[in-house]
PDB file of N, CA and C in Angstrom:
ATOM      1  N   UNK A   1       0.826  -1.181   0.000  1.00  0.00           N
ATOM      2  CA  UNK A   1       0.000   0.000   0.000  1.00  0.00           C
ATOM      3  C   UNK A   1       0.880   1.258   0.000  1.00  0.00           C
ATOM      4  N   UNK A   2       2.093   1.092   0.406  1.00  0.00           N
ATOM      5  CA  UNK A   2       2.927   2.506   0.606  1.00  0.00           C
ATOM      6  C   UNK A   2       3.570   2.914  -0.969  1.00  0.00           C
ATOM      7  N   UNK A   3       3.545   1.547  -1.449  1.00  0.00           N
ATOM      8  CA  UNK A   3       3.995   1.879  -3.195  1.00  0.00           C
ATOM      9  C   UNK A   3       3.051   3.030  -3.420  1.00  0.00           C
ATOM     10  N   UNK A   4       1.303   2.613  -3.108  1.00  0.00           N
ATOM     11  CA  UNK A   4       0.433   3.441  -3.948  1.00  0.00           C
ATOM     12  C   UNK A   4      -0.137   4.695  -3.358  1.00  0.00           C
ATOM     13  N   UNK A   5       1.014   5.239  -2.332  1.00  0.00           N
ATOM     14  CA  UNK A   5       1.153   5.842  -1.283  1.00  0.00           C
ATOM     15  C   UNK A   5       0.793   7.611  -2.325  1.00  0.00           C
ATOM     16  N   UNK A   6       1.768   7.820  -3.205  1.00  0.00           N
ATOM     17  CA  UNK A   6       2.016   9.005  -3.763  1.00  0.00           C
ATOM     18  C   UNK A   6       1.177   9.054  -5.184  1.00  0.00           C
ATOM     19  N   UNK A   7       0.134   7.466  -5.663  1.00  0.00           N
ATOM     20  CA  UNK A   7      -0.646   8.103  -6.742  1.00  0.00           C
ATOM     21  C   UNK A   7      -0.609   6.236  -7.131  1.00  0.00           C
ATOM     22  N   UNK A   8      -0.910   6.288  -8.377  1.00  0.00           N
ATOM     23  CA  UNK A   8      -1.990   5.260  -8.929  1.00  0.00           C
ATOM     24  C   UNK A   8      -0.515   4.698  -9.577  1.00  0.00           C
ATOM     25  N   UNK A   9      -0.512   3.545  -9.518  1.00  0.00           N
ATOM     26  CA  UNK A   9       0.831   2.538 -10.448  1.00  0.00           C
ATOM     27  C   UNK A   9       0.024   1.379 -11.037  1.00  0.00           C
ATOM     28  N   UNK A  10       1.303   1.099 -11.439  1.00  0.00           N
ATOM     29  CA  UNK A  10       1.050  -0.585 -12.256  1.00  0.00           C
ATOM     30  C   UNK A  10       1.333  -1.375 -11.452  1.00  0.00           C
ATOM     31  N   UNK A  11       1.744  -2.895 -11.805  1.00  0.00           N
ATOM     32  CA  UNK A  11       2.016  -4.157 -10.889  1.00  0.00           C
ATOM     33  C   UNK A  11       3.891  -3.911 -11.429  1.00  0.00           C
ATOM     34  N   UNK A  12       4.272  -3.966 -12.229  1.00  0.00           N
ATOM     35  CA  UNK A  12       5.427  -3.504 -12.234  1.00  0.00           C
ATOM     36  C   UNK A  12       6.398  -2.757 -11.904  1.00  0.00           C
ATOM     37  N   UNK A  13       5.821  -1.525 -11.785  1.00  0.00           N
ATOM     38  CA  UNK A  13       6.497  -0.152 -11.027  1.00  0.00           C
ATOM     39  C   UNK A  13       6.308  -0.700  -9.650  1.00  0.00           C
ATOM     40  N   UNK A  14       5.124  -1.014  -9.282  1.00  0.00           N
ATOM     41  CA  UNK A  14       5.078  -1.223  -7.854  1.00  0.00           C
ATOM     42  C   UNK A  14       6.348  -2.340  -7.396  1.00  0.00           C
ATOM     43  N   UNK A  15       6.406  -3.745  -8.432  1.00  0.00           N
ATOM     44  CA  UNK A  15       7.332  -4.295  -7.809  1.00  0.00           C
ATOM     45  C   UNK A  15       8.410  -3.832  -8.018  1.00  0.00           C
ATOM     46  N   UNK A  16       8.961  -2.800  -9.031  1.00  0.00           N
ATOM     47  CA  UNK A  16      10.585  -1.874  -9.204  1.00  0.00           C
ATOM     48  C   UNK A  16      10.625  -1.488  -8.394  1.00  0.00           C
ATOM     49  N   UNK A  17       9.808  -0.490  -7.822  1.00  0.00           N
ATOM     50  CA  UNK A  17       9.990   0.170  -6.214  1.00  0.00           C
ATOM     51  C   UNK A  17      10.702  -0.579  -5.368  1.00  0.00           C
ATOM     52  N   UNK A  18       9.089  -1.766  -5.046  1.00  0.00           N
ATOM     53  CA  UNK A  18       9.624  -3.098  -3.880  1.00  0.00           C
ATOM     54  C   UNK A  18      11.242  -3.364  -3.945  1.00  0.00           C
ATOM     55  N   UNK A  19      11.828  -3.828  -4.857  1.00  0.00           N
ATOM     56  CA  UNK A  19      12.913  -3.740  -5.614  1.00  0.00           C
ATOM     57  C   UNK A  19      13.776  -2.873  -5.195  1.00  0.00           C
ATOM     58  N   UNK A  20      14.090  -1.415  -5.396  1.00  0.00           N
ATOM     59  CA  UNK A  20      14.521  -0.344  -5.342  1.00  0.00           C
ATOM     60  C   UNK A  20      15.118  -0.102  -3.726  1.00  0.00           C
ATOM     61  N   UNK A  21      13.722  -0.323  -3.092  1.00  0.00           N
ATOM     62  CA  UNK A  21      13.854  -0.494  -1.349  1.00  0.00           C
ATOM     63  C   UNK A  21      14.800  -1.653  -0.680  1.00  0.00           C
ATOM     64  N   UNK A  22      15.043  -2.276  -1.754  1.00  0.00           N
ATOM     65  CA  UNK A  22      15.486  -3.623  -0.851  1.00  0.00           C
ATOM     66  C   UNK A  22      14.552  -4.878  -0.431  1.00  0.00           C
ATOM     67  N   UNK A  23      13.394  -5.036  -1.153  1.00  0.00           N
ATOM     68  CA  UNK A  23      12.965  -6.249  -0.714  1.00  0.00           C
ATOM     69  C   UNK A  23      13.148  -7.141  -1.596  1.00  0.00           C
ATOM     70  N   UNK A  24      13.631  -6.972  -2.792  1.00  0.00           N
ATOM     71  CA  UNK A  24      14.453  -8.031  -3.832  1.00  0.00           C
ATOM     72  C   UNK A  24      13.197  -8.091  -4.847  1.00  0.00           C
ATOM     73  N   UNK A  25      12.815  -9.297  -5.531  1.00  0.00           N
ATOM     74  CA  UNK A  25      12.211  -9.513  -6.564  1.00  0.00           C
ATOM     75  C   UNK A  25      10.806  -9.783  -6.066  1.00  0.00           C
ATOM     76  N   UNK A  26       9.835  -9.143  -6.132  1.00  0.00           N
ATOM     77  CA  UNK A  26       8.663  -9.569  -5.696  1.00  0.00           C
ATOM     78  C   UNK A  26       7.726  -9.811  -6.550  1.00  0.00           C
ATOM     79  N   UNK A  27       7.376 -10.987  -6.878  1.00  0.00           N
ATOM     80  CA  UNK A  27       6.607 -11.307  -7.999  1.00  0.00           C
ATOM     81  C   UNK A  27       5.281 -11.561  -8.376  1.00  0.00           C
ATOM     82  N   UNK A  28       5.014 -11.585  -9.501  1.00  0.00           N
ATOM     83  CA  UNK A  28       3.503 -11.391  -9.812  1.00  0.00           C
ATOM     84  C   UNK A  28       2.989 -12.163  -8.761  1.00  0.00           C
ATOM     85  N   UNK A  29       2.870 -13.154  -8.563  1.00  0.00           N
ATOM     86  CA  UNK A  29       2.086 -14.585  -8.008  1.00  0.00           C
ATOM     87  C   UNK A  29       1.926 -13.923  -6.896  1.00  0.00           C
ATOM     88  N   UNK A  30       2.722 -13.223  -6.233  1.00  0.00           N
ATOM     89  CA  UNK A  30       2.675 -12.533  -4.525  1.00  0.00           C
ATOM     90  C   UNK A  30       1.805 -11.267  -4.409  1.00  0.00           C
ATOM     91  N   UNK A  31       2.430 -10.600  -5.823  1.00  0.00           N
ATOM     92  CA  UNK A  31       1.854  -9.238  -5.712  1.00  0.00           C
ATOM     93  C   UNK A  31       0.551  -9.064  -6.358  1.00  0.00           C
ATOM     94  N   UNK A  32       0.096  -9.869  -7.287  1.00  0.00           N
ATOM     95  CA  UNK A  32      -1.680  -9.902  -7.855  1.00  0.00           C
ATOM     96  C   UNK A  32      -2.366  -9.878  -6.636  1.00  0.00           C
ATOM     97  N   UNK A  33      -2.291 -11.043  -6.138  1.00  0.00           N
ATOM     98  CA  UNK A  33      -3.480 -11.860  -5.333  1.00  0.00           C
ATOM     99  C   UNK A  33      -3.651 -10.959  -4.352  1.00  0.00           C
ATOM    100  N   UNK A  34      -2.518 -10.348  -3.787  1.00  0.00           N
ATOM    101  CA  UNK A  34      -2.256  -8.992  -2.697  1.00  0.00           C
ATOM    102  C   UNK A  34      -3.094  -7.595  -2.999  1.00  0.00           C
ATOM    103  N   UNK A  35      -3.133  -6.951  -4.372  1.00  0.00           N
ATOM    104  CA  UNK A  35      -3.729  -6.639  -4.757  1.00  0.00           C
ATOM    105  C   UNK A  35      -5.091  -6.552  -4.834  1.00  0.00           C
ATOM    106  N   UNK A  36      -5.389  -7.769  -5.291  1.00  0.00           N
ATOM    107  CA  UNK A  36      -6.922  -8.135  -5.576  1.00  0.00           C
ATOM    108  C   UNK A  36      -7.388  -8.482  -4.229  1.00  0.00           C
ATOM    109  N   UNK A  37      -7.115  -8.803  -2.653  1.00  0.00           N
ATOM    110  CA  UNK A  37      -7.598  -8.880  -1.979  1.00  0.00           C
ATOM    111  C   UNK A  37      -7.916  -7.213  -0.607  1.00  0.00           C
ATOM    112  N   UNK A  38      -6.770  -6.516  -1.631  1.00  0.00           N
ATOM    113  CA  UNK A  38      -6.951  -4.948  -1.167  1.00  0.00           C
ATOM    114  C   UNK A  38      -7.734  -4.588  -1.841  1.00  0.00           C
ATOM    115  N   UNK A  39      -8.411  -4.806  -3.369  1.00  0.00           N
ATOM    116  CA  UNK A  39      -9.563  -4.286  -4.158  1.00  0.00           C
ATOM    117  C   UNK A  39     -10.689  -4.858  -3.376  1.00  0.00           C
ATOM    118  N   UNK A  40     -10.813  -6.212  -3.095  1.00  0.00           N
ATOM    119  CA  UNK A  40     -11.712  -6.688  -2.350  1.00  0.00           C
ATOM    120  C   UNK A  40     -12.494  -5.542  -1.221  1.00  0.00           C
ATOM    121  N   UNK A  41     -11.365  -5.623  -0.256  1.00  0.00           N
ATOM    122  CA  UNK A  41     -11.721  -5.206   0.783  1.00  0.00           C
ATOM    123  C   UNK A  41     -11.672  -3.519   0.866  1.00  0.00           C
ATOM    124  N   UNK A  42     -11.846  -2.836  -0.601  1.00  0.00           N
ATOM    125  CA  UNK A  42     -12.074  -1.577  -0.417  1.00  0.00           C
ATOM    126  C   UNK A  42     -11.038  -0.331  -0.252  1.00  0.00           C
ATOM    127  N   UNK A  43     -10.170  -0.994  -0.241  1.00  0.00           N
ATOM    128  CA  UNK A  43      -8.690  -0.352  -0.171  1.00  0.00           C
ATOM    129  C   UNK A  43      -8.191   0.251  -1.382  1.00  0.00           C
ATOM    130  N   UNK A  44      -8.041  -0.668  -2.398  1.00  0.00           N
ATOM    131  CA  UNK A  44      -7.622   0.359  -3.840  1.00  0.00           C
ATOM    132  C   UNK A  44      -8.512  -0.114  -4.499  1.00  0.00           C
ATOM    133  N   UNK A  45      -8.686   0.979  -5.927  1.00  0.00           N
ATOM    134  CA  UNK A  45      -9.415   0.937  -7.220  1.00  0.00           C
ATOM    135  C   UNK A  45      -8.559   0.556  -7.982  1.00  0.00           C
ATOM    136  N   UNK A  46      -9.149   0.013  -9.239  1.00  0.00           N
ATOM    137  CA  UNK A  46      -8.374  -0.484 -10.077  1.00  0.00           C
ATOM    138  C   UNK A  46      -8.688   0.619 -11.836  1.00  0.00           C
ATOM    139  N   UNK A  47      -7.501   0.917 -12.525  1.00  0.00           N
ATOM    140  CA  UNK A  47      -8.279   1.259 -13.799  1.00  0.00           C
ATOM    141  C   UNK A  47      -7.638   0.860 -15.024  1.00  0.00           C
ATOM    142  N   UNK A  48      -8.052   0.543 -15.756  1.00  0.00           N
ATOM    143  CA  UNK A  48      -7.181   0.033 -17.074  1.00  0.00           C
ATOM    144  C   UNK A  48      -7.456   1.125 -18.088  1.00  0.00           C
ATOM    145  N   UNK A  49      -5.531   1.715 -18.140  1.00  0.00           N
ATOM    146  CA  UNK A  49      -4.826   2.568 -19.164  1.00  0.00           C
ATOM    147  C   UNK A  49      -4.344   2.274 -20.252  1.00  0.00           C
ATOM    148  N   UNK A  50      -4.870   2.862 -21.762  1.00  0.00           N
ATOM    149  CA  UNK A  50      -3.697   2.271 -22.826  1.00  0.00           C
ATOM    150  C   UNK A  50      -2.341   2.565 -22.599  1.00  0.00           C
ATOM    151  N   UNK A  51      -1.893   1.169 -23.353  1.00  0.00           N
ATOM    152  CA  UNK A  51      -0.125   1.612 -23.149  1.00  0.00           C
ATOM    153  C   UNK A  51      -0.130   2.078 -24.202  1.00  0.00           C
ATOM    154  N   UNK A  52       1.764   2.525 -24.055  1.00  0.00           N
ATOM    155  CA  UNK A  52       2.431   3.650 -24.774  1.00  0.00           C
ATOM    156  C   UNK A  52       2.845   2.821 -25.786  1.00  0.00           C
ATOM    157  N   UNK A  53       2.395   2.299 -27.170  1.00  0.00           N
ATOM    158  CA  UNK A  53       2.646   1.326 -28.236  1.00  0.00           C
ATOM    159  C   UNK A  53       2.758   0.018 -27.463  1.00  0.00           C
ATOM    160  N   UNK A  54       2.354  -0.541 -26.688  1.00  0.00           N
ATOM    161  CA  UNK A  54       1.723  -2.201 -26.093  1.00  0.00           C
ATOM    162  C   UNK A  54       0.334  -1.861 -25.682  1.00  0.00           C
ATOM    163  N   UNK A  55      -0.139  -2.905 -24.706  1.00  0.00           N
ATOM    164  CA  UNK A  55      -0.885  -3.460 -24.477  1.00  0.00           C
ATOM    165  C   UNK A  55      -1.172  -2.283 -23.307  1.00  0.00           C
ATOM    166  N   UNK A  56      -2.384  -2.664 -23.148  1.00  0.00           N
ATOM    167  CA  UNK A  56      -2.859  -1.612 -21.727  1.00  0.00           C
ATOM    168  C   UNK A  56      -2.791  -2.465 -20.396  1.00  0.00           C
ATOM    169  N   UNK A  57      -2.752  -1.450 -19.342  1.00  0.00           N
ATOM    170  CA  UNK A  57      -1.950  -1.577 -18.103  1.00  0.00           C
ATOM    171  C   UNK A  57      -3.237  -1.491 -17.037  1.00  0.00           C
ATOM    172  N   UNK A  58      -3.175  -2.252 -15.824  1.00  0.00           N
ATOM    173  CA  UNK A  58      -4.090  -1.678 -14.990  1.00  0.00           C
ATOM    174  C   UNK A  58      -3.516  -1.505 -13.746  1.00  0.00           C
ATOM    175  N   UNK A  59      -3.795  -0.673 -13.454  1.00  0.00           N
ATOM    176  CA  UNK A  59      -3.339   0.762 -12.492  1.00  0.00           C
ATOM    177  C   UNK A  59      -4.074   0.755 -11.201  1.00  0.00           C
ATOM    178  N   UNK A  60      -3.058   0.634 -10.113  1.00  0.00           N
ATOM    179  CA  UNK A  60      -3.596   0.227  -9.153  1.00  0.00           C
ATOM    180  C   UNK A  60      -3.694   1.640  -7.878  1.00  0.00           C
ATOM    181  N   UNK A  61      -4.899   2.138  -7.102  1.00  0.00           N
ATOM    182  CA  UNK A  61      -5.074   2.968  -6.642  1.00  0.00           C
ATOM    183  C   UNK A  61      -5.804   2.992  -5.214  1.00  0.00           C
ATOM    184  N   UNK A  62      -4.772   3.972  -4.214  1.00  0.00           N
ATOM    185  CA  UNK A  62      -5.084   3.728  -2.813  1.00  0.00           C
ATOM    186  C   UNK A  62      -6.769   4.570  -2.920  1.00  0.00           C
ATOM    187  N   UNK A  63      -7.851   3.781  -2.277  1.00  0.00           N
ATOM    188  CA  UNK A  63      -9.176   4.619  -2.095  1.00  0.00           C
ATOM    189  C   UNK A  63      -9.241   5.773  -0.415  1.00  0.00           C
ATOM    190  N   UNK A  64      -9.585   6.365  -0.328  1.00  0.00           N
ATOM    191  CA  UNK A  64      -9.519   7.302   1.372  1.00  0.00           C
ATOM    192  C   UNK A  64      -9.524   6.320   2.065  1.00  0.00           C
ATOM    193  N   UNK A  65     -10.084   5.117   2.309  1.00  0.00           N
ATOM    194  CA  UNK A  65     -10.156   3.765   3.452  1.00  0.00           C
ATOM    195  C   UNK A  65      -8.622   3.547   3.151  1.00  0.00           C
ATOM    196  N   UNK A  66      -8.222   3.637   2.064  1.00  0.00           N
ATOM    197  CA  UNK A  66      -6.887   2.421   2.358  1.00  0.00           C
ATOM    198  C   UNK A  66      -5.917   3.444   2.652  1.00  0.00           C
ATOM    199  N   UNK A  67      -5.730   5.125   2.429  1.00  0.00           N
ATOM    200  CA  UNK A  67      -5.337   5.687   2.971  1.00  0.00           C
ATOM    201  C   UNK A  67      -5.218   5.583   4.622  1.00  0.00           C
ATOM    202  N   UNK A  68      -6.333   5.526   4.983  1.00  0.00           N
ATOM    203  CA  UNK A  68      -6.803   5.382   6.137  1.00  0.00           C
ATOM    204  C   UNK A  68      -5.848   4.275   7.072  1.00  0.00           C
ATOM    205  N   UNK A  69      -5.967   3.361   6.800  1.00  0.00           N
ATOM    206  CA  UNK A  69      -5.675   2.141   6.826  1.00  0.00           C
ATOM    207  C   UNK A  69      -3.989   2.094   6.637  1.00  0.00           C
ATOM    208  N   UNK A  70      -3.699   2.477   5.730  1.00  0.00           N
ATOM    209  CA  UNK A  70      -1.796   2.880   5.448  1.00  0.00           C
ATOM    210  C   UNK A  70      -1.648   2.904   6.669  1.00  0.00           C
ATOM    211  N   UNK A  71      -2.095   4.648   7.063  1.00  0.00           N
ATOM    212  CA  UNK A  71      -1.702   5.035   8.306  1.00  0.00           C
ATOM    213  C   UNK A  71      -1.956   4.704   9.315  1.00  0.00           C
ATOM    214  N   UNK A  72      -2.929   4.051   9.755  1.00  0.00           N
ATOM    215  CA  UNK A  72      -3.264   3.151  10.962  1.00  0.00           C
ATOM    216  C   UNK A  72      -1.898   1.610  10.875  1.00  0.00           C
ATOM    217  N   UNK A  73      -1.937   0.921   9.862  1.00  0.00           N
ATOM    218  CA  UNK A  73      -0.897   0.041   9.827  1.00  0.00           C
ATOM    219  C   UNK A  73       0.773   0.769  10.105  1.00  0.00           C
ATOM    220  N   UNK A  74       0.750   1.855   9.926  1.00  0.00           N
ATOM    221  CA  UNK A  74       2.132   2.383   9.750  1.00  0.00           C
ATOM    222  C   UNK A  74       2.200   2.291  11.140  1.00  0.00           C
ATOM    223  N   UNK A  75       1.571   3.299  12.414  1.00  0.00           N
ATOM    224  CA  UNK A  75       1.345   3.566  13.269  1.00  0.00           C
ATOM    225  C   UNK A  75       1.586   2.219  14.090  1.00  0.00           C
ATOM    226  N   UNK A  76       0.876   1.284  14.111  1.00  0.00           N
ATOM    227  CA  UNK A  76       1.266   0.059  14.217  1.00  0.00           C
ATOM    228  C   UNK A  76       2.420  -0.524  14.050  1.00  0.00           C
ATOM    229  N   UNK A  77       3.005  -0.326  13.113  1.00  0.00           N
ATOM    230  CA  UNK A  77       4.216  -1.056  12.535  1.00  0.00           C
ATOM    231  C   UNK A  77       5.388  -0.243  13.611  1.00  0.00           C
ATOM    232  N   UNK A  78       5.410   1.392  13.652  1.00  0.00           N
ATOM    233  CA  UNK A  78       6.301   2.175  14.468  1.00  0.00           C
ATOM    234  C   UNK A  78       6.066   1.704  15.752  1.00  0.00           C
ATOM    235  N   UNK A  79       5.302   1.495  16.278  1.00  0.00           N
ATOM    236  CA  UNK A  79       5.167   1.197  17.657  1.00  0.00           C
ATOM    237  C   UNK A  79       5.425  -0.596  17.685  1.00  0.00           C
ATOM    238  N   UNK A  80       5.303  -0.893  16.940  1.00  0.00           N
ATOM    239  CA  UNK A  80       6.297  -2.309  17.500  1.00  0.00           C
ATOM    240  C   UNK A  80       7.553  -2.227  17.064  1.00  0.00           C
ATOM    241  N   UNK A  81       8.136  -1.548  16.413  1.00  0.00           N
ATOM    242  CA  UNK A  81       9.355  -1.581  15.970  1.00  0.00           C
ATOM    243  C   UNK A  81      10.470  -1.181  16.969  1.00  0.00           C
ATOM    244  N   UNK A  82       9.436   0.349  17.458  1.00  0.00           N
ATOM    245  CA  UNK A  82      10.147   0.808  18.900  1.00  0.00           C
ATOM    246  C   UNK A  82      10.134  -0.744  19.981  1.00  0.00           C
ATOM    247  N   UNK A  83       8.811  -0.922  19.870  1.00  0.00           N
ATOM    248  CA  UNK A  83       8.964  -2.198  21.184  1.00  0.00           C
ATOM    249  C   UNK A  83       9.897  -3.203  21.103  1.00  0.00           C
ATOM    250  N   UNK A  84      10.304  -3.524  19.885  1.00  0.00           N
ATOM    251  CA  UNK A  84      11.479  -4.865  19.561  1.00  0.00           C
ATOM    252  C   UNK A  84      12.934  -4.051  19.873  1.00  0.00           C
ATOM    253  N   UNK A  85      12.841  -2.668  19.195  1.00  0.00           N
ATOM    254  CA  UNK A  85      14.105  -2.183  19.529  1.00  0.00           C
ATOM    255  C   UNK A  85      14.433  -1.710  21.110  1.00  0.00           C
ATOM    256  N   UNK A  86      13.375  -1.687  21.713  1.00  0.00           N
ATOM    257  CA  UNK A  86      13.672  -1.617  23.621  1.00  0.00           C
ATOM    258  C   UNK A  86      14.463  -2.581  23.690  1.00  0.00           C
ATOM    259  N   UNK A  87      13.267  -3.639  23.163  1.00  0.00           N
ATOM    260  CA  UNK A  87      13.715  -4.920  24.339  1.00  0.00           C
ATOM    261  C   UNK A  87      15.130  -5.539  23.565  1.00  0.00           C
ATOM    262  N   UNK A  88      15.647  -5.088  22.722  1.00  0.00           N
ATOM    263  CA  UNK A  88      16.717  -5.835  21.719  1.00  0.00           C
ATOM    264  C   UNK A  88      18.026  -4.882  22.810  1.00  0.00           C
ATOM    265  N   UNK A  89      17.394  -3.398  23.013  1.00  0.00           N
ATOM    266  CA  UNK A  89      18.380  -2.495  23.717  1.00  0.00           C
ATOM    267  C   UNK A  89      18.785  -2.986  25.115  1.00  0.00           C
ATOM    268  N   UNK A  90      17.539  -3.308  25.771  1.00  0.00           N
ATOM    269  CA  UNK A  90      17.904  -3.521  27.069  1.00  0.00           C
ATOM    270  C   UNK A  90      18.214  -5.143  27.485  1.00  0.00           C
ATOM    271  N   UNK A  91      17.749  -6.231  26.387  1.00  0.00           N
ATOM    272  CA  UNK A  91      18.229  -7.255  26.543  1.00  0.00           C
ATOM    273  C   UNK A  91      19.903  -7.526  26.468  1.00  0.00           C
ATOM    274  N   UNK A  92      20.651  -6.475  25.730  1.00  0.00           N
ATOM    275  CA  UNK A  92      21.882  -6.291  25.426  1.00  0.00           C
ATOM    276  C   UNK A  92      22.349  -5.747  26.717  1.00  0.00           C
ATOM    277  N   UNK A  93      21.816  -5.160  27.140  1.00  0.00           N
ATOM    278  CA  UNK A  93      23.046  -4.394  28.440  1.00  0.00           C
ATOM    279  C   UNK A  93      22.343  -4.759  29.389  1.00  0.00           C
ATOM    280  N   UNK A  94      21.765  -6.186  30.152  1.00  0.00           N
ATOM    281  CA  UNK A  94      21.070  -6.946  30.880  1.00  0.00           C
ATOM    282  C   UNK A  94      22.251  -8.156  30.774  1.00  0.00           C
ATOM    283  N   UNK A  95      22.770  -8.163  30.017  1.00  0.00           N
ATOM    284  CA  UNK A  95      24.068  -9.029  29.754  1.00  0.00           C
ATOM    285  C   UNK A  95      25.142  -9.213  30.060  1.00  0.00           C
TER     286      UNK A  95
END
């Protein structure tokens, strides 16, 4: 969802990004079904764009819920991250 953080992508760009960040090759098979179960549940829209001399593309887009939702998961994610990094801190000098 943070790919489709700054505007509407493809399944490709999104996994170049993934890519880009460091999570290595993330592939269709992982990233469709991921997709389509965030369209499900109201999170992104989907729209199909002609391509630029190929085939047309469909374009994947955060809705205000999945905005919503980003930031509630982010929020989440920071606050355990702090909590692993306490206990990683103080398990070290408990030593």
């Amino acid at each position: 969802m943070r790919s489709l953080h700054e505007g509407a992508s493809y399944g490709y760009a999104i996994s170049a990004s993934l890519a880009r960040c460091g999570f290595g090759g993330v592939k269709g098979g992982t990233l469709y079904p991921l997709l389509t179960r965030h369209e499900s549940a109201g999170l992104v829209t989907t729209e199909w764009r002609p391509g630029e001399g190929g085939p047309g593309r469909k374009y994947f887009a955060l809705t205000p819920h999945g905005h919503a939702e980003l930031d509630r998961l982010s929020g989440d994610w920071r606050s355990f991250a702090t909590t692993v990094d306490t206990f990683i801190t103080l398990e070290g000098t408990a030593r």
